[in-house]
Protein backbone atom coordinates (compact mmCIF):
# COMPACT_ATOMS: atom_id res chain seq x y z
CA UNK A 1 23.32 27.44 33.88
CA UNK A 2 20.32 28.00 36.21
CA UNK A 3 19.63 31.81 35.08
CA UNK A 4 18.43 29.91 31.76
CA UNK A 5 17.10 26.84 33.05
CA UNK A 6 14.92 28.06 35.74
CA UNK A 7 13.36 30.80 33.52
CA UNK A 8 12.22 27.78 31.24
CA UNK A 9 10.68 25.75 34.27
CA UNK A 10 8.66 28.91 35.58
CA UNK A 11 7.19 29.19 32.13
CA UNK A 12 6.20 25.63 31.65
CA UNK A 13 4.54 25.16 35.05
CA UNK A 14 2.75 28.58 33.80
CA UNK A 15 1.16 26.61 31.16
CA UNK A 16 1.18 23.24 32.24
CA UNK A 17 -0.63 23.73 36.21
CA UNK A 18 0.43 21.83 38.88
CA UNK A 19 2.70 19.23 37.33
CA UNK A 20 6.26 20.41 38.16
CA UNK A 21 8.08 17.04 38.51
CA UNK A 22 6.99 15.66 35.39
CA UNK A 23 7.52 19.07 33.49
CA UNK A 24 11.05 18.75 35.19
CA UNK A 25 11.03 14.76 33.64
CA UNK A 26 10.20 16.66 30.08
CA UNK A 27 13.31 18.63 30.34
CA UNK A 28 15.85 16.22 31.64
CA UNK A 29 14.87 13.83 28.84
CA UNK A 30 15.68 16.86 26.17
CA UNK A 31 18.73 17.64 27.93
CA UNK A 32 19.81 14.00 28.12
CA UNK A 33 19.03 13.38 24.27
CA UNK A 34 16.52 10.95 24.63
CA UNK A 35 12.78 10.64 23.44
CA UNK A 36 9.58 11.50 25.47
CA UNK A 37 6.78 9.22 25.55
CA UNK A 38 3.45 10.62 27.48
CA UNK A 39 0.60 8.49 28.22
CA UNK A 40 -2.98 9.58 29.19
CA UNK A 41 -6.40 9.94 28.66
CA UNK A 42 -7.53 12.35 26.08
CA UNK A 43 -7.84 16.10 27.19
CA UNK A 44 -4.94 16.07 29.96
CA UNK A 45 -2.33 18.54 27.88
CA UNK A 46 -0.46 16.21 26.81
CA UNK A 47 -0.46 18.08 23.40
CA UNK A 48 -0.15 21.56 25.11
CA UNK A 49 2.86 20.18 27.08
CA UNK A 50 4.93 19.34 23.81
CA UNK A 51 3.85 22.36 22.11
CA UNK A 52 4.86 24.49 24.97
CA UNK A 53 8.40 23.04 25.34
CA UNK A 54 8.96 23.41 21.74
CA UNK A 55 8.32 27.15 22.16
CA UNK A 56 10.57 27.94 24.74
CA UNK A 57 13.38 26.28 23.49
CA UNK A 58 12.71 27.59 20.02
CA UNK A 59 13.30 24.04 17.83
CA UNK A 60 11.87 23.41 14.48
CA UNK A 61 8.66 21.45 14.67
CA UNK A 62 6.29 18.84 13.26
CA UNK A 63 3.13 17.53 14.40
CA UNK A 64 2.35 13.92 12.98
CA UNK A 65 -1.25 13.06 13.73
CA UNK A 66 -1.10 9.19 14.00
CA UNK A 67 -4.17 7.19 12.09
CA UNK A 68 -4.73 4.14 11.14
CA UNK A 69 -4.21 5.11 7.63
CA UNK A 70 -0.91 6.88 7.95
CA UNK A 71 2.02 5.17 6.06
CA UNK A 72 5.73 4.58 6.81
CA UNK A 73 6.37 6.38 3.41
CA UNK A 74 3.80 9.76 4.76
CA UNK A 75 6.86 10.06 7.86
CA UNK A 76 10.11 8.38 5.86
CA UNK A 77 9.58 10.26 2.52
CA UNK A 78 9.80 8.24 -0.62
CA UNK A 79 11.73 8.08 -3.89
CA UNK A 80 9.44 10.32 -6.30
CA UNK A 81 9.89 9.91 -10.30
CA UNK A 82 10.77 12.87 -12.36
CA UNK A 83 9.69 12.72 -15.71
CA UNK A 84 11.75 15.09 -17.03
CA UNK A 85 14.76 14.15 -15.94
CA UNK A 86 13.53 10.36 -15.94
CA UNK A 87 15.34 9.50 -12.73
CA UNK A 88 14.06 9.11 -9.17
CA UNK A 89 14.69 11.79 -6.99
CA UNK A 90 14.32 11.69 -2.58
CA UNK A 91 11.11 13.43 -1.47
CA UNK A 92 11.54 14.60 2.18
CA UNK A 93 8.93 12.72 4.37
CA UNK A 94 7.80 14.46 7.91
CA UNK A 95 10.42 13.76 10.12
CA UNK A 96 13.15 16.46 9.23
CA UNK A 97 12.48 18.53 12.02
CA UNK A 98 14.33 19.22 15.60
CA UNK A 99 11.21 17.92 17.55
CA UNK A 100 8.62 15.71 16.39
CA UNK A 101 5.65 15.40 18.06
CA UNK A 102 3.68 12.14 17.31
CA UNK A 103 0.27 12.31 18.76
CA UNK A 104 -1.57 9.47 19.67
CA UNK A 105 1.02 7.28 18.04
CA UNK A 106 -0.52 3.89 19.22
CA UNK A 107 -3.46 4.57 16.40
CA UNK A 108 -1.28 3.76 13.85
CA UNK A 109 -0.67 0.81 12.83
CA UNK A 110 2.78 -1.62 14.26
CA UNK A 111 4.39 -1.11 10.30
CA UNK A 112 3.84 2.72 10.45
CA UNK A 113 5.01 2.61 14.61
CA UNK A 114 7.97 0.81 13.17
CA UNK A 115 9.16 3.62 10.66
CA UNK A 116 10.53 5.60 13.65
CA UNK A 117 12.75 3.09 15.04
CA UNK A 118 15.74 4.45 12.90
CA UNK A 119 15.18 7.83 13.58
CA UNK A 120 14.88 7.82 17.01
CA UNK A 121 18.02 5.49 17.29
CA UNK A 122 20.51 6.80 14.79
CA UNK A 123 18.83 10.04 13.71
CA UNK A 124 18.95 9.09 10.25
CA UNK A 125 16.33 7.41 7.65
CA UNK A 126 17.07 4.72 5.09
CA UNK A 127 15.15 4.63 1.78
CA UNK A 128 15.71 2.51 -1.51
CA UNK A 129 19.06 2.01 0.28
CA UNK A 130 20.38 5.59 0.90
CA UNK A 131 20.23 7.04 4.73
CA UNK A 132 19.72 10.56 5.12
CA UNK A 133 21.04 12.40 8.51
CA UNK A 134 18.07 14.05 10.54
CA UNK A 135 18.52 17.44 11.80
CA UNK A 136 20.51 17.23 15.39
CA UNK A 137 19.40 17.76 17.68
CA UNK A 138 16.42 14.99 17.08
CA UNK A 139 13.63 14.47 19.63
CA UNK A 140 10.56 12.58 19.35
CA UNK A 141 7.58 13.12 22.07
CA UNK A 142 5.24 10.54 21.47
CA UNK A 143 1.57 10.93 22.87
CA UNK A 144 -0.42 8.12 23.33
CA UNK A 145 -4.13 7.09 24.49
CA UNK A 146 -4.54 4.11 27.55
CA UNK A 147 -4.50 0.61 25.74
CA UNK A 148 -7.92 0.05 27.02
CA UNK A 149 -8.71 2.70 24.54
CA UNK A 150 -10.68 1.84 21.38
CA UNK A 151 -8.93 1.98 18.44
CA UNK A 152 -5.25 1.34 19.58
CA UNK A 153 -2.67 -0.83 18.70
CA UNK A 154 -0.03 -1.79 21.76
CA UNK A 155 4.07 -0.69 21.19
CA UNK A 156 6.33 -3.47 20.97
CA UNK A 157 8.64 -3.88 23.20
CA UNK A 158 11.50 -2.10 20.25
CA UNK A 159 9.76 0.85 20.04
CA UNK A 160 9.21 1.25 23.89
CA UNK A 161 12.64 0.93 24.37
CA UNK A 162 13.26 3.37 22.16
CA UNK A 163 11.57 5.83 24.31
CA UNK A 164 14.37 7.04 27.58
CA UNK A 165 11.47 8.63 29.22
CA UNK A 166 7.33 7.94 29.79
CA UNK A 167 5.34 9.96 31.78
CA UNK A 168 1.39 10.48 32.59
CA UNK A 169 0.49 14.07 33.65
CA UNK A 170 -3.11 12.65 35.49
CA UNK A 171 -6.10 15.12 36.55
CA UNK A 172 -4.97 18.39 37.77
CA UNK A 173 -4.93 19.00 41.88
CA UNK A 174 -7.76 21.16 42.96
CA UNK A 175 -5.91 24.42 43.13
CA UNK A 176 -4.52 23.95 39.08
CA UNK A 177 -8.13 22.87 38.43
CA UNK A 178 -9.55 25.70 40.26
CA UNK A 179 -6.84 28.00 37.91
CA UNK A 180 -8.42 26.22 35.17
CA UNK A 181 -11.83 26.62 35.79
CA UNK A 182 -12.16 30.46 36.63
CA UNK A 183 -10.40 31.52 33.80
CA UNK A 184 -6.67 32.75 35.21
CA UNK A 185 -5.03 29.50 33.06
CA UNK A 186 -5.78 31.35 29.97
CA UNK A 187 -3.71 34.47 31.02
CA UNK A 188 -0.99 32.51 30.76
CA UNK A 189 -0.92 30.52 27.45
CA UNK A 190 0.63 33.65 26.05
CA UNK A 191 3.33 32.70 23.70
CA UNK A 192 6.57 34.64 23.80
CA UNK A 193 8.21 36.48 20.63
CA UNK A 194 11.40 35.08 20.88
CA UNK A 195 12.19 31.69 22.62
CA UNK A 196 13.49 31.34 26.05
CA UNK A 197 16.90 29.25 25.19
CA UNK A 198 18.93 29.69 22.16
CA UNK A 199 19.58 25.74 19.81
CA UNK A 200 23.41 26.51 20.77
CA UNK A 201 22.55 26.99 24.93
CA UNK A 202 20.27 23.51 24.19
CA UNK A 203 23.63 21.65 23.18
CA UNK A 204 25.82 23.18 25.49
CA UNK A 205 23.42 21.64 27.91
CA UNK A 206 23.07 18.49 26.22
CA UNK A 207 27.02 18.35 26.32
CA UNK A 208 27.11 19.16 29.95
CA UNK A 209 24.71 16.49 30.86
CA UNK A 210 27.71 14.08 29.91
CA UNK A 211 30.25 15.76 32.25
CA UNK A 212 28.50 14.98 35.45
CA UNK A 213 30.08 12.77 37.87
CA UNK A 214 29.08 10.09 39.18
CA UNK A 215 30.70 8.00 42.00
CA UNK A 216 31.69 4.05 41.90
CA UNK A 217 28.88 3.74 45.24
CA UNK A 218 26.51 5.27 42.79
CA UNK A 219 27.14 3.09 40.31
CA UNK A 220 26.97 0.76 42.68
CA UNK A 221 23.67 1.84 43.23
CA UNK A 222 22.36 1.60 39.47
CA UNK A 223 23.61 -1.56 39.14
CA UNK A 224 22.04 -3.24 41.84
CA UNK A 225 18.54 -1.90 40.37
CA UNK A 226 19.28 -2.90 37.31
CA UNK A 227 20.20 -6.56 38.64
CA UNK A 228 16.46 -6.65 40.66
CA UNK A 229 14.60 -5.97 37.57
CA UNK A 230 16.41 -8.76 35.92
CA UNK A 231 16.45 -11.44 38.58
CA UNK A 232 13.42 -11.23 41.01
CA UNK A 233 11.34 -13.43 39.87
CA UNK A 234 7.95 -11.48 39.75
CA UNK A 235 10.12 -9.68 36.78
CA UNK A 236 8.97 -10.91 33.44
CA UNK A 237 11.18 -8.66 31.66
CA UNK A 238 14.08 -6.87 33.16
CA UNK A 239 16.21 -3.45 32.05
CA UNK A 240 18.04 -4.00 29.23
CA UNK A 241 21.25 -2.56 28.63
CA UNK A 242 20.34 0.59 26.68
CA UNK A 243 17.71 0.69 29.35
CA UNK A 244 20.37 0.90 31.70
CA UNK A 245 22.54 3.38 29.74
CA UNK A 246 18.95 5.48 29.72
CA UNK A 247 18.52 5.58 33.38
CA UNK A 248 22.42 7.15 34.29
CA UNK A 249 21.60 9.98 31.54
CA UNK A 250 18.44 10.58 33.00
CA UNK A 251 20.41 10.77 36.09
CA UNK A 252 22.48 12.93 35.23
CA UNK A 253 20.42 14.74 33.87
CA UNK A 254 18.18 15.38 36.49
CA UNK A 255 21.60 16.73 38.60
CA UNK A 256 22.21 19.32 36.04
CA UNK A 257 18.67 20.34 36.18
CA UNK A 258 19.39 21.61 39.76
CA UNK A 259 22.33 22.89 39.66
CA UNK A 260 24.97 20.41 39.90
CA UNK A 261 27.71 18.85 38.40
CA UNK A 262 27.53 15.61 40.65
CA UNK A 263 24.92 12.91 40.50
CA UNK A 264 23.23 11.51 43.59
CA UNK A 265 20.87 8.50 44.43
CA UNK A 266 18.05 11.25 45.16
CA UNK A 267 18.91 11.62 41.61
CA UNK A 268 18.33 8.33 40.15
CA UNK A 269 14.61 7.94 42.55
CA UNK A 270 13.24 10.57 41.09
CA UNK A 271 13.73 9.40 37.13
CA UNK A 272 13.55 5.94 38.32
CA UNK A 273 9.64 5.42 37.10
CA UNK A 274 9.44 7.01 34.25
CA UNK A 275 13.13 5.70 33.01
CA UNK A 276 12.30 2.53 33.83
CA UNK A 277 8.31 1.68 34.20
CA UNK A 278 7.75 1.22 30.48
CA UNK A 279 10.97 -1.02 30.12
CA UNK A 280 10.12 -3.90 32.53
CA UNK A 281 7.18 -6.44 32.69
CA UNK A 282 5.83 -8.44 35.80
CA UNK A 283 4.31 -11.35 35.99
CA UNK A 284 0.58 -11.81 36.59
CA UNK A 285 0.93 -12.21 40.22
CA UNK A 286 1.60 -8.28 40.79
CA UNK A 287 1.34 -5.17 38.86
CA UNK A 288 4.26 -3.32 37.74
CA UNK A 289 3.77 -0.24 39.91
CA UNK A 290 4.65 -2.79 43.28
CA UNK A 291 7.54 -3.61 41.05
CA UNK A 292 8.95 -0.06 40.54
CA UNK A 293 7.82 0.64 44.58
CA UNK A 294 10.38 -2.49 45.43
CA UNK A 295 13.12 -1.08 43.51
CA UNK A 296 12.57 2.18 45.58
CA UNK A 297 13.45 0.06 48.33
CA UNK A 298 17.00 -1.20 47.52
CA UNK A 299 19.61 0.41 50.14
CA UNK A 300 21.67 3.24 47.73
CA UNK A 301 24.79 2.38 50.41
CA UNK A 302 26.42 -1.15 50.90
């Protein structure tokens, strides 16, 4: 499992400078079926990231640039009239591909937002009545500019949950931005003829990620995170229970990503933020960030 998995880590850290863990964060949430969500400021490859792991792993692809005037009908499809055969027939909106990537998705409005919340929960689409499957399997990566940005509208708390993964890549460190800066980045945004994994080695992974093991002290472990979020009372909003499916898949996950078939609480620390950070809320008195840091805290033996 790690002669193909490694190979695609090496190439995305070739593209993507300096930013292992969360390039590792990308994967496990593809592995684990879920749906990406990266926050940041304009210009810090957020884009290039999403392209890149497309590539490699050789998916069909659509980009949906998000804008204020995009409709749920431009992503759903809609029921088109045929006037020669004077019946209605289904025209294929945007989302029938492996991987959609929705940039900047908080520019459109909450009713357009809203149109994925089928998709990325059932992988299907309903219109007039009739759902039609998505291709499997289905993952959204959602890009998204800082609230504080102009021109945004906030996700609800539904479509956030939606989302088993969020992320921020931040400025580069000085070596990557070095890299960047004299030129040796663009050596390697080379893309390869053929990609890296084949769509049946993705869901033989995918199907793995569901045969690691995890141990009654680990779940132990979860649940006693998942209990802090939802009873300290600088917790506005705690981890909800496909939340707290999300978090043992990213676990597990993250186990298979290095080689094992076992699950440990080193395991569930390192997804723990970005499984986690955009489900919760805190209360005015302290910012979420302490809140994660706290549930770092909690003892992973009792």
């Amino acid at each position: 499992m790690q002669t193909i998995i490694d190979p695609l880590i090496k190439h995305l850290n070739s593209v993507i400078l300096g930013k292992e863990h969360n390039i590792k964060l990308a994967l496990a949430c593809l592995f684990a079926r879920g749906h990406l969500l990266i926050e940041d400021l304009p210009g810090m490859g957020k884009t290039t990231l999403a392209h890149s792991l497309t590539q490699a792993v050789g998916l069909d692809f659509q980009r949906i640039q998000f804008t204020s005037d995009l409709l749920p009908a431009d992503i759903l499809g809609a029921s088109i009239y045929d006037k020669h055969s004077q019946s209605f027939h289904y025209q294929k909106g945007l989302l029938f591909k492996h991987v959609i990537l929705a940039d900047e998705i908080n520019r459109a409005s909450p009713k357009t937002q809203s149109a994925l919340l089928e998709a990325m929960e059932e992988e299907q689409v309903t219109v007039d009545g009739t759902s039609y499957p998505l291709p499997h399997p289905f993952f959204v990566i959602a890009t998204q500019n800082p609230i504080s940005s102009s021109g945004t509208y906030p996700l609800p708390e539904s479509q956030l949950d939606r989302f088993l993964m969020k992320i921020s890549l931040g400025y580069p460190n000085s070596i990557a931005e070095r890299a960047l800066l004299d030129g040796r980045y663009l050596n390697n945004k080379s893309i390869f003829d053929k990609p890296l994994i084949s769509l049946e080695q993705l869901l033989d992974i995918q199907d793995r990620v569901n045969t690691i093991s995890v141990s009654d002290t680990l779940l132990d472990y979860l649940q006693k995170i998942i209990a802090a979020t939802r009873d300290h009372p600088d917790f506005l909003v705690g981890l909800s229970p496909r939340g707290s499916l999300g978090l043992l898949r990213a676990t597990k996950a993250w186990a298979l990503l290095h080689g094992r078939n076992y699950a440990t609480p080193e395991d569930v620390k390192a997804v723990l933020d970005a499984a986690v950070g955009h489900r919760i809320q805190s209360t005015h008195l302290i910012d979420t960030k302490q809140l994660l840091a706290s549930l770092h805290t909690i003892p992973s033996v009792f």
